[in-house]
Protein backbone atom coordinates (compact mmCIF):
# COMPACT_ATOMS: atom_id res chain seq x y z
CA UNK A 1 -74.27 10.75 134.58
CA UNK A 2 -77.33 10.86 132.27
CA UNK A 3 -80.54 8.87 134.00
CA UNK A 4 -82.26 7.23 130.31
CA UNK A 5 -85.97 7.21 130.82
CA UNK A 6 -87.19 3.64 131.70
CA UNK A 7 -89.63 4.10 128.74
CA UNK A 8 -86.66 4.62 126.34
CA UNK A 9 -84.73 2.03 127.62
CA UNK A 10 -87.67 -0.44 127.29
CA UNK A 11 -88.38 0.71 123.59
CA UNK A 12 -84.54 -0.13 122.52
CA UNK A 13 -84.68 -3.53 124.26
CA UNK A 14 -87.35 -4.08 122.45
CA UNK A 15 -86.06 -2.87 119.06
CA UNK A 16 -83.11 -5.05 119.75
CA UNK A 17 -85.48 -7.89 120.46
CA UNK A 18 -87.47 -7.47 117.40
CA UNK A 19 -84.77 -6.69 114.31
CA UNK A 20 -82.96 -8.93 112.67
CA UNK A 21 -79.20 -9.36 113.78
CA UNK A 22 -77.61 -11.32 110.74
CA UNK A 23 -74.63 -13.30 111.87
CA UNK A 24 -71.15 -11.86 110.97
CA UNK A 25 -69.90 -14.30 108.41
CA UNK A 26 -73.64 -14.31 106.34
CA UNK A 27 -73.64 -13.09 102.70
CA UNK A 28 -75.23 -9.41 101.59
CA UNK A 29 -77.76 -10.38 99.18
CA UNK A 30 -76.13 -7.55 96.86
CA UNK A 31 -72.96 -9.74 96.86
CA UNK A 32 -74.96 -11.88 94.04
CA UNK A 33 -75.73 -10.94 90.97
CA UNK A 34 -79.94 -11.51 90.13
CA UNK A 35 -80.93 -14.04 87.54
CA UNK A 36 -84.35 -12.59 87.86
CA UNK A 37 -86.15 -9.07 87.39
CA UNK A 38 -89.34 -8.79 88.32
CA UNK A 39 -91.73 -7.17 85.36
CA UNK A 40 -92.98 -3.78 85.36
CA UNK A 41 -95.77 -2.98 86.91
CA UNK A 42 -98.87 -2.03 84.26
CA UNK A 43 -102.00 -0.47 83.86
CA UNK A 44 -104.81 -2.98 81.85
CA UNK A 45 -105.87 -6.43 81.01
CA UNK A 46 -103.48 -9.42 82.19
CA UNK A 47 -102.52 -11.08 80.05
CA UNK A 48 -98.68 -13.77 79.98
CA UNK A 49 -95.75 -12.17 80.66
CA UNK A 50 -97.62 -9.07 82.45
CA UNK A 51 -97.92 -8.08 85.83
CA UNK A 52 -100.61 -5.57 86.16
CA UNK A 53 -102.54 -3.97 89.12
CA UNK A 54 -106.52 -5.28 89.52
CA UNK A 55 -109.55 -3.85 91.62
CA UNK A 56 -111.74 -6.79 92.60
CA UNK A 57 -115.44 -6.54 91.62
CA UNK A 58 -117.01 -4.25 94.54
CA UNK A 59 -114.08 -2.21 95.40
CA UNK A 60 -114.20 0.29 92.46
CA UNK A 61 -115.14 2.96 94.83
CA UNK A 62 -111.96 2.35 97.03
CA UNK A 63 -108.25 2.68 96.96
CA UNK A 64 -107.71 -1.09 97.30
CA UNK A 65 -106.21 -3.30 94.54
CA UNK A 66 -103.87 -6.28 94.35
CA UNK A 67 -101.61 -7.41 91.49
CA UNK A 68 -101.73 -10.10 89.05
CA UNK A 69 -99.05 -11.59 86.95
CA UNK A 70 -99.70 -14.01 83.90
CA UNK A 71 -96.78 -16.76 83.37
CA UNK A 72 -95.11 -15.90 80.06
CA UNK A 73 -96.35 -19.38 79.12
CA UNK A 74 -99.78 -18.71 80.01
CA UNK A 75 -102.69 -20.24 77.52
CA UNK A 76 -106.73 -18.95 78.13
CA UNK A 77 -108.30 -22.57 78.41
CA UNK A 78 -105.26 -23.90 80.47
CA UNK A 79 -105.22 -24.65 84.24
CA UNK A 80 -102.43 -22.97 86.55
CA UNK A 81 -101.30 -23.68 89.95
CA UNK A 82 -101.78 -20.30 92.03
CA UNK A 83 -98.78 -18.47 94.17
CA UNK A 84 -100.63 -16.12 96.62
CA UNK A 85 -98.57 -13.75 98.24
CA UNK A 86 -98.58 -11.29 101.07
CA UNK A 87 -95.99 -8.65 101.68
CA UNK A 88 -94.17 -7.33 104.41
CA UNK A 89 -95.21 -4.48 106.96
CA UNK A 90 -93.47 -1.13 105.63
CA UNK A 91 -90.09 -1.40 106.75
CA UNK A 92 -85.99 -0.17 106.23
CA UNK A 93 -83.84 -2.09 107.42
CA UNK A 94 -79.97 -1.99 108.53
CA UNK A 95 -78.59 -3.50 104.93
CA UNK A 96 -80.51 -1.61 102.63
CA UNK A 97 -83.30 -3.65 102.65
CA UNK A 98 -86.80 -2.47 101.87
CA UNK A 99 -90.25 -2.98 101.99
CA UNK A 100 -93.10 -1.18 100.81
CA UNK A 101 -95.64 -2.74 102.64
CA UNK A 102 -97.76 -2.41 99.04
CA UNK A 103 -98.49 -5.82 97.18
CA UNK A 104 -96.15 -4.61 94.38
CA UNK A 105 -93.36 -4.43 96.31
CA UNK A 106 -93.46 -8.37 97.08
CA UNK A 107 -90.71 -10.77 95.23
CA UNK A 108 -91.69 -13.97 96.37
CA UNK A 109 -94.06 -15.58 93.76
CA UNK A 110 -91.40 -14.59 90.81
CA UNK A 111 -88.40 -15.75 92.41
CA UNK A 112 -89.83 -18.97 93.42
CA UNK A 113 -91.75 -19.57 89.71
CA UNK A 114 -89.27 -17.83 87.72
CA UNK A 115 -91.99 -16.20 86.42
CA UNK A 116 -92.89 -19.36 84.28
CA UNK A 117 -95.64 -22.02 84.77
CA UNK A 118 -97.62 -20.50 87.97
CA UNK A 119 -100.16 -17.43 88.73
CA UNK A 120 -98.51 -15.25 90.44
CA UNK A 121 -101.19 -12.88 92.59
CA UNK A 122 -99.93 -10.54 95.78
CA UNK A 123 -102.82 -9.89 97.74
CA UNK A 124 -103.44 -6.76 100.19
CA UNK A 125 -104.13 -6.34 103.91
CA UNK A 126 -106.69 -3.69 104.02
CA UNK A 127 -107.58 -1.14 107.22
CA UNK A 128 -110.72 -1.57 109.38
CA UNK A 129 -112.54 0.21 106.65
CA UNK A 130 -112.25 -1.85 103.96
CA UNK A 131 -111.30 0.97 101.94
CA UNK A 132 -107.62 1.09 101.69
CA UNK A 133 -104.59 -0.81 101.69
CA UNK A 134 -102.91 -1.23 104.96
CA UNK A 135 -98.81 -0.68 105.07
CA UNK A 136 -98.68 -1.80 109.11
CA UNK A 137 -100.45 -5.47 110.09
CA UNK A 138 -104.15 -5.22 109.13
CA UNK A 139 -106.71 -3.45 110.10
CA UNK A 140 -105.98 0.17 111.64
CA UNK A 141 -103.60 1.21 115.09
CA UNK A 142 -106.78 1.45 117.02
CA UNK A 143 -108.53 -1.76 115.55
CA UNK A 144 -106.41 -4.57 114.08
CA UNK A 145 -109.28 -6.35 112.06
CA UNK A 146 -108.71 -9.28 109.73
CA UNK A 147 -111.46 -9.09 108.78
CA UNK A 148 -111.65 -6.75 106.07
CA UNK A 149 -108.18 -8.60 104.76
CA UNK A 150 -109.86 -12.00 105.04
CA UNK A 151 -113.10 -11.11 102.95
CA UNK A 152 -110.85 -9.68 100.09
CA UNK A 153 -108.93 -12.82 99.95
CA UNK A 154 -111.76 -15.38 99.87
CA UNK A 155 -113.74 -12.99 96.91
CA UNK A 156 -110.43 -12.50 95.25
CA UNK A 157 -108.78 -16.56 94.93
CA UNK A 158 -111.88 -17.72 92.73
CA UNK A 159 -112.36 -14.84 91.17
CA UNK A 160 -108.68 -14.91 90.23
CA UNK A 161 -109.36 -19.01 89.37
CA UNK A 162 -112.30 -18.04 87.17
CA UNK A 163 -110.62 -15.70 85.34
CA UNK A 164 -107.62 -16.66 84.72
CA UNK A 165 -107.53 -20.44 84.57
CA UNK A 166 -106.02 -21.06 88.25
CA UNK A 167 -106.31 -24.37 89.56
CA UNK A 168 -108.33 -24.23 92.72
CA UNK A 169 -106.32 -27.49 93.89
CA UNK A 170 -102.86 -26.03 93.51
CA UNK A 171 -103.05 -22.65 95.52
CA UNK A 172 -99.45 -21.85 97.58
CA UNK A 173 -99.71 -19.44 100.17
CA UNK A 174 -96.32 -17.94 101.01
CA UNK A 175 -95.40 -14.16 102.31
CA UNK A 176 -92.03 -12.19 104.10
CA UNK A 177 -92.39 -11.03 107.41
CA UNK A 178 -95.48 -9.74 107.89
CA UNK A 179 -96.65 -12.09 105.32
CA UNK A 180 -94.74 -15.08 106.91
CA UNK A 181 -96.80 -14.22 109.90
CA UNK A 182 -99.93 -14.09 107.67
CA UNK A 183 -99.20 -17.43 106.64
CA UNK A 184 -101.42 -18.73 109.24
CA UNK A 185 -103.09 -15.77 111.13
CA UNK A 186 -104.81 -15.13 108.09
CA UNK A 187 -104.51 -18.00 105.83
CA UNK A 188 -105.85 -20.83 108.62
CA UNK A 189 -107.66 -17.65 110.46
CA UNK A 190 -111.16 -19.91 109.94
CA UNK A 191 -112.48 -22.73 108.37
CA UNK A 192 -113.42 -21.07 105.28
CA UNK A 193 -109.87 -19.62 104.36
CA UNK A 194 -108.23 -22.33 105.97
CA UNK A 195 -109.56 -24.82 102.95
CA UNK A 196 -108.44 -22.87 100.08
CA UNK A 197 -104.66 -23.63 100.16
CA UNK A 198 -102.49 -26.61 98.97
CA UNK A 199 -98.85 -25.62 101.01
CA UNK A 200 -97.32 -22.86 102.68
CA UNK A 201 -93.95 -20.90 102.42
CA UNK A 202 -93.73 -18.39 105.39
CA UNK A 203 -90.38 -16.89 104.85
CA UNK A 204 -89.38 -14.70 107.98
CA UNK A 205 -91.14 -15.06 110.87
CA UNK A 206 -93.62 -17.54 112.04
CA UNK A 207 -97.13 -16.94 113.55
CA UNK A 208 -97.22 -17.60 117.47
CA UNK A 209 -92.73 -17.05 117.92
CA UNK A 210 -93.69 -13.61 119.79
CA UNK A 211 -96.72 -11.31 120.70
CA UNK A 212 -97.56 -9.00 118.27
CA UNK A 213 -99.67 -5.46 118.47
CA UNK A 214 -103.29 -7.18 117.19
CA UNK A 215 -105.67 -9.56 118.78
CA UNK A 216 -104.73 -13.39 118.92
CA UNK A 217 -101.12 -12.98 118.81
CA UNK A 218 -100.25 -15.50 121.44
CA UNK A 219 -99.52 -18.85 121.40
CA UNK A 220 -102.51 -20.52 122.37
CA UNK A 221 -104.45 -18.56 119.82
CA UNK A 222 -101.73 -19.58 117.29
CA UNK A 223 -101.91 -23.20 118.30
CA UNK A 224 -105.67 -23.52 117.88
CA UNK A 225 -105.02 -21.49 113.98
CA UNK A 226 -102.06 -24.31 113.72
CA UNK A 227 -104.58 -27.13 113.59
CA UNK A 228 -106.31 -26.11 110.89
CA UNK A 229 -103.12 -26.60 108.79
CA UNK A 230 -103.98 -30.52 108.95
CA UNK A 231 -100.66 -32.13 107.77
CA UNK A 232 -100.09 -29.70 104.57
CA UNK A 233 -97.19 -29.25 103.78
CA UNK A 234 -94.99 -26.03 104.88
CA UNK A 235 -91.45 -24.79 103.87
CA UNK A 236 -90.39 -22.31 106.56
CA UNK A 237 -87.60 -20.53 105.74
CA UNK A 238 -85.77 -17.63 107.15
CA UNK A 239 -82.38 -15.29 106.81
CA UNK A 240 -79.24 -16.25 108.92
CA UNK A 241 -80.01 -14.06 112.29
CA UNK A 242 -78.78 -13.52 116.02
CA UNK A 243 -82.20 -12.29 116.83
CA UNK A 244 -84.55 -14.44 118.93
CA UNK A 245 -87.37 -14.60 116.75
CA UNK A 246 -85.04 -17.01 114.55
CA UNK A 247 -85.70 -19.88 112.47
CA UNK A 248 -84.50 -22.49 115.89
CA UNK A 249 -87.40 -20.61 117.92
CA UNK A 250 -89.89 -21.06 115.19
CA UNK A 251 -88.70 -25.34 115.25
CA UNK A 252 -88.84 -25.16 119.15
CA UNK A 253 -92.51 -24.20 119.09
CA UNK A 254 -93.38 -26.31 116.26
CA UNK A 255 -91.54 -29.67 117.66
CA UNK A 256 -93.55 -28.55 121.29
CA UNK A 257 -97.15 -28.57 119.72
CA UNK A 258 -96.52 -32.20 117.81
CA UNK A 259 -97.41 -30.46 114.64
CA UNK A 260 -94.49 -31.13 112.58
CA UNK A 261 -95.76 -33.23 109.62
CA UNK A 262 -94.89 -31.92 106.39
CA UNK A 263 -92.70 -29.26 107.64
CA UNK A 264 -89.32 -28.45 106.48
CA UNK A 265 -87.08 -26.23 108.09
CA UNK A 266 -84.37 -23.74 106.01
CA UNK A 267 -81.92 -21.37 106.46
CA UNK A 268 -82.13 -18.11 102.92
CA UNK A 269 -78.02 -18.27 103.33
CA UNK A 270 -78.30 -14.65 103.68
CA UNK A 271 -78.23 -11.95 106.39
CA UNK A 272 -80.95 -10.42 104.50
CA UNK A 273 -84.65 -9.43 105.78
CA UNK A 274 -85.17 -9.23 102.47
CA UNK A 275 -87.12 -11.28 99.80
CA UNK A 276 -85.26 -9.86 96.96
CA UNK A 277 -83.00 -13.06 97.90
CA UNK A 278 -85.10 -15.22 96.10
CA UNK A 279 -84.40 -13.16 92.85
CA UNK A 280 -80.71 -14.63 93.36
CA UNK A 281 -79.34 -18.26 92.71
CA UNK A 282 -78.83 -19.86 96.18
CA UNK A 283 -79.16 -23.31 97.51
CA UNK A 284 -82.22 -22.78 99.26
CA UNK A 285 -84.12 -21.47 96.07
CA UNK A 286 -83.08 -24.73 94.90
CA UNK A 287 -84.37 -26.59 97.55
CA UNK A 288 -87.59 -24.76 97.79
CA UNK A 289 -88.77 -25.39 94.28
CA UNK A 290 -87.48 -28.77 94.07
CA UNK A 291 -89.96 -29.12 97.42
CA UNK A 292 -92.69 -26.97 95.52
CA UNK A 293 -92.61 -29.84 92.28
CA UNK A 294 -92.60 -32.39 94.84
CA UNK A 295 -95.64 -31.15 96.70
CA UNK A 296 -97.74 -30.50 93.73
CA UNK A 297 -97.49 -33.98 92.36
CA UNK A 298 -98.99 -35.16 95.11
CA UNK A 299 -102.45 -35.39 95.67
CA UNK A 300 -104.40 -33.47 98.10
């Protein structure tokens, strides 16, 4: 008999814990056909119908960009609500899913806009530096800092609203995984973040559900982050999965802190930890931009 190392054994319970385990019976994502491609990515100006890679002002010097993309009904003069996007950590999954953990390797903003009528800007997480993008979390293994993410983010959302004719009232946060988690560590990390967004779409994971490797990953921490949402309106969504970190825990929590206003709950129909599923007709893409027209109608 072979004695596993309690250190090994640990590590796989934990892996087991922390992956995805779609149920049996859920759709591949590559059993549909897509209805949407995502543009190229370019070099030079934005401009509508273009998705193009941008260094903010001040970061010239560094390896740190994000990526823009101009509705193809875009007009200079015109105002546009704002999708803001974070990506998942660098990641391979079971089912052939990918992530890059780069901003243009993010699908949200395109599948939920069809790549008409909104902004569509994927911000980075950058290392304790400042200097370069960061593929794991934020900040570096040593020092998970949001700090250097956060400062991007609140230089980069009016300078992306100047230029391009976003509408500072109508900014949707929304990311996959990683970005899911983001949601609220670093989109209601402060006051000052906190006030730039209209909604939320965290698909995939849910900030506070489980302790993660950075500072502030527990629930009390979340909790105190969760009041700064004040009432706006979230759609959390999430792939069908046997793993604990599931869309049920994320309501549990939720429905324990009272903090359930605005909030609706939804299953991707898909085994998927994958946001490619939003590039694919489904149910729940229906729901979420029929949700998305409803919340911007409404005033803030």
């Amino acid at each position: 008999m072979t004695l596993v190392p309690c250190k090994t054994v640990l590590l796989l319970l934990s892996l087991a814990v922390a992956l995805p385990l779609a149920k049996p019976d859920a759709p591949d994502i590559h059993t549909v056909k897509p209805d949407l491609t995502v543009p190229k990515l370019e070099s030079g100006k934005a401009a509508s119908g273009r998705r193009v890679r941008e260094t903010l002002p001040g970061y010239e010097k560094t390896k740190v960009y994000h990526v823009t993309y101009l509705p193809i009904d875009w007009q200079a003069g015109k105002r546009y609500p704002v999708i803001v996007e974070y990506a998942g950590n660098n990641y391979r999954g079971a089912h052939g899913d990918i992530s890059t953990g780069r901003p243009e390797g993010s699908n949200m903003g395109y599948g939920i806009s069809g790549g008409r009528d909104f902004i569509w800007v994927c911000l980075p997480y950058l290392n304790a530096a400042g200097e370069d993008i960061a593929l794991t979390w934020w900040g570096d293994l040593k020092n998970r800092t949001a700090k250097p993410t956060l400062d991007y983010c609140l230089k980069a959302v009016p300078w992306i609203c100047e230029q391009y004719g976003g509408d500072p009232e109508q900014i949707i946060l929304c990311g996959f995984s990683r970005g899911a988690i983001a949601c609220n560590y670093v989109g209601l990390h402060d006051d000052r973040v906190a006030g730039l967004w209209r909604a939320f779409i965290p698909y995939s994971h849910y900030d506070g559900i489980a302790a993660w490797p950075y500072p502030g990953s527990d629930r009390d921490s979340a909790g105190a982050r969760l009041k700064r949402l004040a009432k706006r309106p979230q759609f959390i969504c999430h792939e069908f999965t046997g793993s604990r970190l599931n869309l049920a825990a994320t309501r549990r929590w939720l429905e324990s802190t009272g903090l359930t206003e605005n909030i609706t709950f939804a299953e991707t129909g898909f085994r998927n930890h994958n946001d490619a599923w939003l590039l694919r007709p489904s149910a729940t893409r229906r729901q979420l931009r029929r949700w998305l027209k409803g919340v911007l109608v409404q005033k803030r």
